[in-house]
N, C-alpha and C. Protein backbone atom coordinates (compact mmCIF):
# COMPACT_ATOMS: atom_id res chain seq x y z
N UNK A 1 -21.21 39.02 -18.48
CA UNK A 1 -20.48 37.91 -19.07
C UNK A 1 -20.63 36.65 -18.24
N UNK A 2 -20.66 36.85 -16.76
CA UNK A 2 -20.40 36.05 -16.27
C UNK A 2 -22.29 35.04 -15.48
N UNK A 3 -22.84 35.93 -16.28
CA UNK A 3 -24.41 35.54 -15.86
C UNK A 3 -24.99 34.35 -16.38
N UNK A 4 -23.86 33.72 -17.14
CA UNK A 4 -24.62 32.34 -17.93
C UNK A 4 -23.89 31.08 -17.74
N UNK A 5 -23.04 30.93 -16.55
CA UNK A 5 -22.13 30.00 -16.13
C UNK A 5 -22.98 28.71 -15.32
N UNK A 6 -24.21 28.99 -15.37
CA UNK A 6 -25.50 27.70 -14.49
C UNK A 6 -25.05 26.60 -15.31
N UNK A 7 -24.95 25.83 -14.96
CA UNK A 7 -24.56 24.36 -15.53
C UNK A 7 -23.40 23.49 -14.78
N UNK A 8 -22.90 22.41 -15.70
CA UNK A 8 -22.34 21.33 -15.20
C UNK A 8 -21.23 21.68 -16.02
N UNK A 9 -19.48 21.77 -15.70
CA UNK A 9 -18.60 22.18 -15.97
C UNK A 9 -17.37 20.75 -15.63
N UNK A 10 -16.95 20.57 -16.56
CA UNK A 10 -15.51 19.53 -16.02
C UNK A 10 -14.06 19.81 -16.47
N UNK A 11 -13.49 19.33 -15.51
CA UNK A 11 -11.74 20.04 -15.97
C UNK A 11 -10.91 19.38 -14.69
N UNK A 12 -9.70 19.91 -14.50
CA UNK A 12 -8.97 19.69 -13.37
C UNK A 12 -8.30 20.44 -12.39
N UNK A 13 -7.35 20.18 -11.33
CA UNK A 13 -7.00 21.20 -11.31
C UNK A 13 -5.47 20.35 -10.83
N UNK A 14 -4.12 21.14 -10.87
CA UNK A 14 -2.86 20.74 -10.51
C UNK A 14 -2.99 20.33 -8.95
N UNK A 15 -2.08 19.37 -8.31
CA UNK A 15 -1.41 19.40 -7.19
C UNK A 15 0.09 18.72 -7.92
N UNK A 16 0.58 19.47 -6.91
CA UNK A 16 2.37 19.40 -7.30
C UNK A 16 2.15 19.14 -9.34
N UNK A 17 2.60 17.81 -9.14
CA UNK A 17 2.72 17.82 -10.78
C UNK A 17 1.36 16.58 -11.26
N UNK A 18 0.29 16.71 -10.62
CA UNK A 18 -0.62 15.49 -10.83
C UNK A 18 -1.40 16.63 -11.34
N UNK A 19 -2.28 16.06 -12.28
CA UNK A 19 -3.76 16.62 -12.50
C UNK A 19 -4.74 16.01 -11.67
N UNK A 20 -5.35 16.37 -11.52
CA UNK A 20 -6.52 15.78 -10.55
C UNK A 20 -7.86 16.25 -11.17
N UNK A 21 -8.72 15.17 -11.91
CA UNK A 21 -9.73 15.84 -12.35
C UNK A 21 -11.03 15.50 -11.00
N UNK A 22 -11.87 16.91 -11.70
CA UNK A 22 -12.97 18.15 -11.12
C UNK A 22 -14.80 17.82 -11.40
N UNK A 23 -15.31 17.48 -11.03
CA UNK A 23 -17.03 18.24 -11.74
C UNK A 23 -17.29 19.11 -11.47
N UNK A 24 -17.82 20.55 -11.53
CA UNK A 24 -18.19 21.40 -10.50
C UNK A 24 -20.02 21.41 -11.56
N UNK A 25 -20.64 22.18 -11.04
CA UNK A 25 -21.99 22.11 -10.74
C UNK A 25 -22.32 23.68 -10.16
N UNK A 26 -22.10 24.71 -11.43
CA UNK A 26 -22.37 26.36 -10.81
C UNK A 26 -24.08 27.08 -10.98
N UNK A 27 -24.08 27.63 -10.08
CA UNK A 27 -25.68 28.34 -10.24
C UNK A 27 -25.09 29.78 -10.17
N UNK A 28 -26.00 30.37 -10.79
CA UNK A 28 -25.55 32.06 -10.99
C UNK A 28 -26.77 32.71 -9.95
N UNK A 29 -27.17 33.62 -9.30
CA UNK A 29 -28.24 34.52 -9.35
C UNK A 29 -27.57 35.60 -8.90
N UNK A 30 -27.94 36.63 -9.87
CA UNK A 30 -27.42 38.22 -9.40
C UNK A 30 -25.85 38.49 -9.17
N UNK A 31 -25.28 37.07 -9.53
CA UNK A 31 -23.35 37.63 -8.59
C UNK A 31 -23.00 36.71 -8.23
N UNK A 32 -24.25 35.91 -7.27
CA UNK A 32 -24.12 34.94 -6.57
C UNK A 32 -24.01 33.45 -6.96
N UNK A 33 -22.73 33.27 -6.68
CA UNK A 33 -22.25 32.37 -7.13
C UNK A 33 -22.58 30.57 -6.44
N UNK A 34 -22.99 29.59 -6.29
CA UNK A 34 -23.29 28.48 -5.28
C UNK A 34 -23.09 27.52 -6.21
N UNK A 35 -22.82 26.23 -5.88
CA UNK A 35 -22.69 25.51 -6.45
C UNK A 35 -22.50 23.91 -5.27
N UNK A 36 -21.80 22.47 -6.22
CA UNK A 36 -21.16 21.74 -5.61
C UNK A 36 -19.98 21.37 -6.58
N UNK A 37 -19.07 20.67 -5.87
CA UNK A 37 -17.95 20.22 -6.41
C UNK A 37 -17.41 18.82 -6.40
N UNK A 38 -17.02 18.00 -7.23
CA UNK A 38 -16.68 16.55 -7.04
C UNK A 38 -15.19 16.23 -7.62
N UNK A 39 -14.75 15.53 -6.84
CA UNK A 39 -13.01 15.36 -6.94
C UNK A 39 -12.98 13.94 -7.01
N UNK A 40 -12.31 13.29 -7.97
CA UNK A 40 -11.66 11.90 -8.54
C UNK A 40 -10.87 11.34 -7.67
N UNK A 41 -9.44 12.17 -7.22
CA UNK A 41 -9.06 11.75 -6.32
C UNK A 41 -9.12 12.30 -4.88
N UNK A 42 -9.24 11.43 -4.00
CA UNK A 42 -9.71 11.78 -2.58
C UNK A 42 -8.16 11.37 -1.73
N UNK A 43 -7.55 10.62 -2.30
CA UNK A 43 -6.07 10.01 -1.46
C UNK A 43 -5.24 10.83 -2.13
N UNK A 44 -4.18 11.73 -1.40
CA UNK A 44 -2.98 12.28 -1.89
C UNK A 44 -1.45 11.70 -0.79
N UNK A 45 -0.94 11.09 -1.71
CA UNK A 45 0.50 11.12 -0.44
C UNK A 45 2.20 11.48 -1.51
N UNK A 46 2.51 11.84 -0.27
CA UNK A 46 4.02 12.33 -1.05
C UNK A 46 5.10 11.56 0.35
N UNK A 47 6.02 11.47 -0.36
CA UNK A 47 7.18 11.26 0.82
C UNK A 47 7.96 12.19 1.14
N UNK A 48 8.68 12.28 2.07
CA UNK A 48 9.29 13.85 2.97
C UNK A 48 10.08 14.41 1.70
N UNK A 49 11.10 13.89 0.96
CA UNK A 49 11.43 14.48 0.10
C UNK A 49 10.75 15.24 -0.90
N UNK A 50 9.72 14.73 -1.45
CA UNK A 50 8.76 15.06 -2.36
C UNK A 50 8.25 16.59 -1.70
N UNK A 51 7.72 16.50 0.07
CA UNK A 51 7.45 17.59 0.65
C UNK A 51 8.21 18.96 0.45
N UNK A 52 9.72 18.52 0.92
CA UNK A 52 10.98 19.54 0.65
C UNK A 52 10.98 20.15 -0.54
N UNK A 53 10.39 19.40 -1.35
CA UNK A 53 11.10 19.47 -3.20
C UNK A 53 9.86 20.42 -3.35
N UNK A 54 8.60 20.34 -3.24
CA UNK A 54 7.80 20.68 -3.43
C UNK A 54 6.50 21.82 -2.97
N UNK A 55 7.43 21.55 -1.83
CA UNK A 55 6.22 22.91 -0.86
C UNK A 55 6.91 23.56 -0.07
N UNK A 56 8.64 23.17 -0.06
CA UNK A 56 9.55 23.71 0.74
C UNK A 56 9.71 23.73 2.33
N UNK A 57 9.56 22.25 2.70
CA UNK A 57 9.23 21.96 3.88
C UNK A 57 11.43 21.88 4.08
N UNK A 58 11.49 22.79 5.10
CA UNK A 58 13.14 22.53 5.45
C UNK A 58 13.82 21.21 6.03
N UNK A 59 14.99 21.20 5.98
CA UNK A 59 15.50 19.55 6.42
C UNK A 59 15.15 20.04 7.97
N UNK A 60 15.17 20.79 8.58
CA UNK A 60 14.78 21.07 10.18
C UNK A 60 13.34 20.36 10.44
N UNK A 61 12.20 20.66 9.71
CA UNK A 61 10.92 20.81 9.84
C UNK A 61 10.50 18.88 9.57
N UNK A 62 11.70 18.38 8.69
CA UNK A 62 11.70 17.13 8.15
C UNK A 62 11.84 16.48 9.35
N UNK A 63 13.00 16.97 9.62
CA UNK A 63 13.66 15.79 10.38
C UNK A 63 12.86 16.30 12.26
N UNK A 64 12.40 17.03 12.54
CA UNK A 64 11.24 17.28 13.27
C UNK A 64 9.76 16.06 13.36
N UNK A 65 9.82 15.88 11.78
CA UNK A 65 8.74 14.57 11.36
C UNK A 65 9.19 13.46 11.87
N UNK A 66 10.17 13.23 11.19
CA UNK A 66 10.81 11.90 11.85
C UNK A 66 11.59 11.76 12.66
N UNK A 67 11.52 12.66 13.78
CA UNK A 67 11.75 12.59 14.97
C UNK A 67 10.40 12.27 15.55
N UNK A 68 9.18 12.91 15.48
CA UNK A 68 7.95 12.58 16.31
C UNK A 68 7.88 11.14 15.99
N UNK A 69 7.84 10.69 14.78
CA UNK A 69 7.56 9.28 14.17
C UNK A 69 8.21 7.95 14.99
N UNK A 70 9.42 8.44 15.33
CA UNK A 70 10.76 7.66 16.01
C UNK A 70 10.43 7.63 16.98
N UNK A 71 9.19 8.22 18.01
CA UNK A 71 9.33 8.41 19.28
C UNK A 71 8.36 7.15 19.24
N UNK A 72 7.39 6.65 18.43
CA UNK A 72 6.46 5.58 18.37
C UNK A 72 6.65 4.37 17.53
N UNK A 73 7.99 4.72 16.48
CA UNK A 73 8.02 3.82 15.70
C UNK A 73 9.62 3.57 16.00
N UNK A 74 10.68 2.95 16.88
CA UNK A 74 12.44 3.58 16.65
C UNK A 74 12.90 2.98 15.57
N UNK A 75 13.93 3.21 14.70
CA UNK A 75 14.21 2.52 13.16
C UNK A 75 13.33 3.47 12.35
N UNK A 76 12.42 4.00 12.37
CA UNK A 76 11.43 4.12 10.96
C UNK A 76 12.30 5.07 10.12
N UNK A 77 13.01 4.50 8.92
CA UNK A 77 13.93 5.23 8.02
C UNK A 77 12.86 6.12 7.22
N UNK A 78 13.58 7.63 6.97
CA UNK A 78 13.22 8.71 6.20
C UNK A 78 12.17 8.21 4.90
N UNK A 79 12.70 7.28 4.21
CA UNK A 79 12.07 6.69 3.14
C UNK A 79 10.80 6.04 2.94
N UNK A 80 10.66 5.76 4.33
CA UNK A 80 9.37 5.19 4.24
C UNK A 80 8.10 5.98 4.99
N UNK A 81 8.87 7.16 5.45
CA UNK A 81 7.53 8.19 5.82
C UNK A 81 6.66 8.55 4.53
N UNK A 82 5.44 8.74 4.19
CA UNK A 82 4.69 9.10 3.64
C UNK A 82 3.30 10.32 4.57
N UNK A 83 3.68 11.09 4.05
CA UNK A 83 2.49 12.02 4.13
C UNK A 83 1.03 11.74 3.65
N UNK A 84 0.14 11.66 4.13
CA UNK A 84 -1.61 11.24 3.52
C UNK A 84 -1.92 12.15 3.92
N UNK A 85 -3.30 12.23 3.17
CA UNK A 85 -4.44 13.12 2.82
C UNK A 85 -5.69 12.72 2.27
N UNK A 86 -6.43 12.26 3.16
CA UNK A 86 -7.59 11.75 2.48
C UNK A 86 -9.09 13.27 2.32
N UNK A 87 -9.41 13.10 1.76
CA UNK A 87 -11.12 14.46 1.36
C UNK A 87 -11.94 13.30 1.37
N UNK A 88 -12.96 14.41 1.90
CA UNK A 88 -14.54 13.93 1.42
C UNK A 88 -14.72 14.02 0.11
N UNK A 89 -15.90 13.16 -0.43
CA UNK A 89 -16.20 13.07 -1.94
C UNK A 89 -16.61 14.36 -2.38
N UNK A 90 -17.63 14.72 -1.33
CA UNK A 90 -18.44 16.21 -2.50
C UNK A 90 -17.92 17.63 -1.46
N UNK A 91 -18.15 19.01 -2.25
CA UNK A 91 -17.60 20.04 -1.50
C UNK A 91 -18.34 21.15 -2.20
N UNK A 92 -19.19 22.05 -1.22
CA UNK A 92 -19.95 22.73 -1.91
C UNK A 92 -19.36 23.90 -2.21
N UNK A 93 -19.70 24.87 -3.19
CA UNK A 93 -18.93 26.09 -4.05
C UNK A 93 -20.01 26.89 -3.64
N UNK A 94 -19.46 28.68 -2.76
CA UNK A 94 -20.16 30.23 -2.93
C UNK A 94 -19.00 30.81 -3.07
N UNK A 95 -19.27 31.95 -3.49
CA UNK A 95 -18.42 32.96 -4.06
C UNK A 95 -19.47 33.87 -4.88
N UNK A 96 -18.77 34.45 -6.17
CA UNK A 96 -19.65 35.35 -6.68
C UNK A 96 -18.74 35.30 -8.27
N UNK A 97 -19.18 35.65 -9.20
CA UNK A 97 -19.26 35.65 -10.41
C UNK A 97 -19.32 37.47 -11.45
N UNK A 98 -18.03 38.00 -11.45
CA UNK A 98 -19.08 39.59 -11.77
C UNK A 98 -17.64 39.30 -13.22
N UNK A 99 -17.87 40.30 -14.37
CA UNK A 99 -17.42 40.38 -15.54
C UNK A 99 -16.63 39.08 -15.93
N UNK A 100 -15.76 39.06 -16.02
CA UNK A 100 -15.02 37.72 -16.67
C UNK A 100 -14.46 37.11 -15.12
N UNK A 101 -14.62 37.56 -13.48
CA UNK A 101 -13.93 36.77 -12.87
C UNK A 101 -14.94 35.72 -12.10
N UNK A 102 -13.98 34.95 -11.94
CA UNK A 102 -15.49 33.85 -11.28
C UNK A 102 -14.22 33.56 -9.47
N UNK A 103 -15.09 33.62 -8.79
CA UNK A 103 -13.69 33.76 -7.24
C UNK A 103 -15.10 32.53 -6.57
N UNK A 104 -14.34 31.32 -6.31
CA UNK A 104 -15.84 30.53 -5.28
C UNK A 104 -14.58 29.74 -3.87
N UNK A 105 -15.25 29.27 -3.10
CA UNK A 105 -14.80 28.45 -2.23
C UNK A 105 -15.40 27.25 -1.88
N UNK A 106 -14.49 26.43 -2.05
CA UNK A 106 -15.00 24.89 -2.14
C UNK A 106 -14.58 24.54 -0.91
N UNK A 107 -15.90 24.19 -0.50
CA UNK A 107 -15.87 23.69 1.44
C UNK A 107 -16.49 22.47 1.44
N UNK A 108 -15.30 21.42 1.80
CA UNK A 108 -15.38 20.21 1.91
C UNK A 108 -16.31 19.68 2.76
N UNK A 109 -17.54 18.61 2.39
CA UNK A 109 -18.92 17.81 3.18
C UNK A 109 -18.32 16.97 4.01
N UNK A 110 -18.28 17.08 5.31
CA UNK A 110 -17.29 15.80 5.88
C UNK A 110 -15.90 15.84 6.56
N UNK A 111 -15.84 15.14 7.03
CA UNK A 111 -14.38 15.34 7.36
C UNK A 111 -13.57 14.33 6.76
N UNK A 112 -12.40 15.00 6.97
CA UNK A 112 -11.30 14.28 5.65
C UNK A 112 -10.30 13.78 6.62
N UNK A 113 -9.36 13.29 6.90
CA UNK A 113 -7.99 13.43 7.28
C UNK A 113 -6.51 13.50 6.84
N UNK A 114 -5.96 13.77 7.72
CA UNK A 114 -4.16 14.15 6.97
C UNK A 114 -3.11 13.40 8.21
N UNK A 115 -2.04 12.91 7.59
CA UNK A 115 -1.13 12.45 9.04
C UNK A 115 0.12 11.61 8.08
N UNK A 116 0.66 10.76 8.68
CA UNK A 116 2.20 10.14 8.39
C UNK A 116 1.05 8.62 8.02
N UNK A 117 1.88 7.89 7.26
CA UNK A 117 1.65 6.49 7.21
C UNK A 117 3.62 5.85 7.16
N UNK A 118 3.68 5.15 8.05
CA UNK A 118 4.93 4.27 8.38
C UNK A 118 4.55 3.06 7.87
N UNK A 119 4.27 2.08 6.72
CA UNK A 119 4.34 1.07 6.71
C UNK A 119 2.68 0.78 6.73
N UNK A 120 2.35 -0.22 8.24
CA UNK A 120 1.04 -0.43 8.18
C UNK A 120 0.27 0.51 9.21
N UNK A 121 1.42 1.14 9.79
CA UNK A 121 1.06 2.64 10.55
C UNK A 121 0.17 3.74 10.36
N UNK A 122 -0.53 4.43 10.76
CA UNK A 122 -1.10 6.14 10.76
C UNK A 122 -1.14 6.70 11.77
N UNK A 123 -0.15 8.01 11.46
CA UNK A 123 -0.41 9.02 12.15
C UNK A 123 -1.27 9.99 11.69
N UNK A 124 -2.12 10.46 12.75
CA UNK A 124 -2.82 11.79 11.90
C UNK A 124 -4.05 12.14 12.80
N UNK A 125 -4.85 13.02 12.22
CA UNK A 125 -5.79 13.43 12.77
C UNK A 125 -6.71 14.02 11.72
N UNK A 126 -8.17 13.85 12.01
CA UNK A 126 -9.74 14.66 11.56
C UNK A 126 -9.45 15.79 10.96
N UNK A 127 -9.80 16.22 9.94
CA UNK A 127 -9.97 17.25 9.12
C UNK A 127 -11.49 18.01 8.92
N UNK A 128 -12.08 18.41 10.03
CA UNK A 128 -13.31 18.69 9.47
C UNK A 128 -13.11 20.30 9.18
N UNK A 129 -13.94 20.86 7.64
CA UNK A 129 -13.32 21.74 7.34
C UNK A 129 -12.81 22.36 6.32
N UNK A 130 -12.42 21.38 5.65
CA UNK A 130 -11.19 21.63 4.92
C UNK A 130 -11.48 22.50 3.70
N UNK A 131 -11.03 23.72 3.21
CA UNK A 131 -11.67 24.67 2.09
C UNK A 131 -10.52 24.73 1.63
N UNK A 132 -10.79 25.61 -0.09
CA UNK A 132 -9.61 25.64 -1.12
C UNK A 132 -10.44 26.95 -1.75
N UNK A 133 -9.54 27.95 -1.75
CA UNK A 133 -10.11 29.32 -2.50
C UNK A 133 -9.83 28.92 -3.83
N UNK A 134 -10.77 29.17 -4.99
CA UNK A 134 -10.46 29.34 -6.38
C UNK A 134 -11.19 30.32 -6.63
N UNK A 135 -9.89 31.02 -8.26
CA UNK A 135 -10.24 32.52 -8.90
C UNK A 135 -9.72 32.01 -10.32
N UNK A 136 -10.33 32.65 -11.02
CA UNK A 136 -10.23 32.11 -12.62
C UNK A 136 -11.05 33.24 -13.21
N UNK A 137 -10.96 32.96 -14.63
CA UNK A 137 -11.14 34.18 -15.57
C UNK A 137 -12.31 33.16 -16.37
N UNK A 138 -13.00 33.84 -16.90
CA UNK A 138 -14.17 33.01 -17.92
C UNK A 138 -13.74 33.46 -19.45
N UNK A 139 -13.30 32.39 -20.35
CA UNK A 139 -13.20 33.16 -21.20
C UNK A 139 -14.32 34.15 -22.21
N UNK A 140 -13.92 34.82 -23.15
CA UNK A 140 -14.90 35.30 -24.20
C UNK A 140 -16.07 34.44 -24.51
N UNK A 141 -15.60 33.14 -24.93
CA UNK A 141 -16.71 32.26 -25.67
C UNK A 141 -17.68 32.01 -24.52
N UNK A 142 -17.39 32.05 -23.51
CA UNK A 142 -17.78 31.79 -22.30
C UNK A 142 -17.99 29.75 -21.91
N UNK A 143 -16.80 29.40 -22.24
CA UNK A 143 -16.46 28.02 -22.69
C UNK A 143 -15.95 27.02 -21.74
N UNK A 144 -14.90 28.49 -21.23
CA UNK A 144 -13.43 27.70 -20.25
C UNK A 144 -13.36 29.13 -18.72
N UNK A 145 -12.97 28.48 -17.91
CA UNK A 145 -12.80 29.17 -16.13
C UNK A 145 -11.53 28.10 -16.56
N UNK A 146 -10.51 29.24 -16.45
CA UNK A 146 -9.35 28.91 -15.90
C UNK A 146 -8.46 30.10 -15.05
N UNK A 147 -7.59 29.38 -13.81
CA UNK A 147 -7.11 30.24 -12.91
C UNK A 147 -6.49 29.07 -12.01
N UNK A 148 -6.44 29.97 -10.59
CA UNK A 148 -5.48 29.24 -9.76
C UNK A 148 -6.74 28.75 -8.64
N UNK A 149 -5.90 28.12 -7.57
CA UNK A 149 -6.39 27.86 -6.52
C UNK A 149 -5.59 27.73 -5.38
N UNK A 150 -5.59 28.36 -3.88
CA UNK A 150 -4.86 27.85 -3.07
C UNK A 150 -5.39 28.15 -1.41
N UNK A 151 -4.70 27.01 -0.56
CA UNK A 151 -5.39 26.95 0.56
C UNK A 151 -3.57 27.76 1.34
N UNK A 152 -4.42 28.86 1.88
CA UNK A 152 -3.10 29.30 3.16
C UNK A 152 -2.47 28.70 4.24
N UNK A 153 -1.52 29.19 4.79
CA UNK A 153 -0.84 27.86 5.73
C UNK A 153 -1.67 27.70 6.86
N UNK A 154 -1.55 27.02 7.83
CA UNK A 154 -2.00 26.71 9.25
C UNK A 154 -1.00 26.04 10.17
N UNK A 155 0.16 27.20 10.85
CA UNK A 155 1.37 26.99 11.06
C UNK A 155 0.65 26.24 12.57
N UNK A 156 -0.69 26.32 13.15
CA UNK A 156 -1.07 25.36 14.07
C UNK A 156 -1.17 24.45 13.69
N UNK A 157 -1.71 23.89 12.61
CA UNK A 157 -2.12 22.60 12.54
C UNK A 157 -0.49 21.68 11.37
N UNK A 158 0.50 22.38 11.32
CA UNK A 158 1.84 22.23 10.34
C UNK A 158 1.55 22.57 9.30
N UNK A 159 0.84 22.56 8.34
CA UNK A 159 0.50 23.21 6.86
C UNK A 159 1.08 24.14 6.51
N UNK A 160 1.49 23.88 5.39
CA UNK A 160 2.16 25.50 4.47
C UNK A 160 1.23 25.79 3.02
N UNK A 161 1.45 26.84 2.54
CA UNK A 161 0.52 27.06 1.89
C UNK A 161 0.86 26.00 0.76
N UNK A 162 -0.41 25.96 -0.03
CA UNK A 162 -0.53 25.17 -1.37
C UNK A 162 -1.39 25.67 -2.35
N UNK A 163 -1.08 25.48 -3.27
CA UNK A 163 -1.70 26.24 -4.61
C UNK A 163 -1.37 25.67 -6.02
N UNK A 164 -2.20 25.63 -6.96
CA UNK A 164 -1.93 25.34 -8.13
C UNK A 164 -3.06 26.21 -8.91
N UNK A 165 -2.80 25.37 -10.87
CA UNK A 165 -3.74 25.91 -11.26
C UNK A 165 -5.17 24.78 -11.19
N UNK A 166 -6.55 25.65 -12.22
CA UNK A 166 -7.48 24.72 -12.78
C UNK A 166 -7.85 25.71 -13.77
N UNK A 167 -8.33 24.09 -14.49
CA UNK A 167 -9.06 24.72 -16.06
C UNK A 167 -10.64 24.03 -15.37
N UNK A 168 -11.69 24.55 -15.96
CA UNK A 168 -12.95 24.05 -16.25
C UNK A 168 -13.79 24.52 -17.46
N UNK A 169 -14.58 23.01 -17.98
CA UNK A 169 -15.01 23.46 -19.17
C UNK A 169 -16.34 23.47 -18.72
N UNK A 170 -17.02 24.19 -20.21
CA UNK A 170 -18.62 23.83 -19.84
C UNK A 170 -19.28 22.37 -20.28
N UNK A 171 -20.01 21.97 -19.68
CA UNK A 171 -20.50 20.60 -19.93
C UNK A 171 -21.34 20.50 -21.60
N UNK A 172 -20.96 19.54 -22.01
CA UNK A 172 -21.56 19.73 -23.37
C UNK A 172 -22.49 18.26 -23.38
């Protein structure tokens, strides 16, 4: 089923409540799944609340943030912390492809970064690295890959896990 997925595919995939549209670009041989991947948006930011609300970051872990923030910025009110996230443009896809599941990993070209923005401020640091597991089902027609995606925490680097879904179509 899953031996005829070579082509150019577009769709999106969730973060929190945004769509974020996708190109991907799959080659099949034997299982083997390779590809590349292209993402629309490359900037993501949320503010601490949005974090709490959304990925379940605790008022401890918060106010931990803006405590480091305060030590370089004093005054900087809760409200105006913002979380960033910038990616590289392209991110190449292996994995493997067997009956209806398609499982790849998209490993970001480049380094990206993540950190606080205060105003005209950044905190943060280099992201080189950065991958996102996706697993999805192909349907019958062999039309649509839809499923989830998610990157695990990295309680070194502060990260908690994240996950959503994606749809992808075939390119027509």
């Amino acid at each position: 089923m899953t031996d005829d997925i070579d082509g150019v595919w577009t769709g999106f995939y969730t973060h929190r409540r945004n769509r974020c549209a996708i190109t991907a670009r799959f080659a099949i041989s034997v299982g083997d799944l390779r590809g590349s991947m292209t993402d629309t948006v490359l900037v993501h930011e949320w503010t601490l609340a949005e974090l709490r609300a959304d990925y379940g970051m605790t008022a401890d872990q918060a106010d931990g943030v803006l405590a480091g923030i305060r030590a370089y910025l004093p005054g900087a009110a809760a409200s105006d912390v913002i979380s960033v996230s910038r990616l590289p443009p392209t991110a190449e896809l292996s994995g493997y492809a067997q009956g209806p599941v398609v499982r790849f990993r998209k490993q970001y070209q480049g380094v990206g970064w993540a950190g606080w923005r205060v105003g005209e401020h950044l905190f943060g640091c280099q992201v080189p690295g950065h991958a996102v597991e996706y697993e999805g089902e192909l349907t019958g027609d062999g039309t649509r890959v839809a499923g989830r995606w998610w990157i695990p925490a990295n309680p070194a680097a502060g990260t908690v896990d994240a996950e959503g879904m994606f749809e992808l179509r075939r390119g027509r």
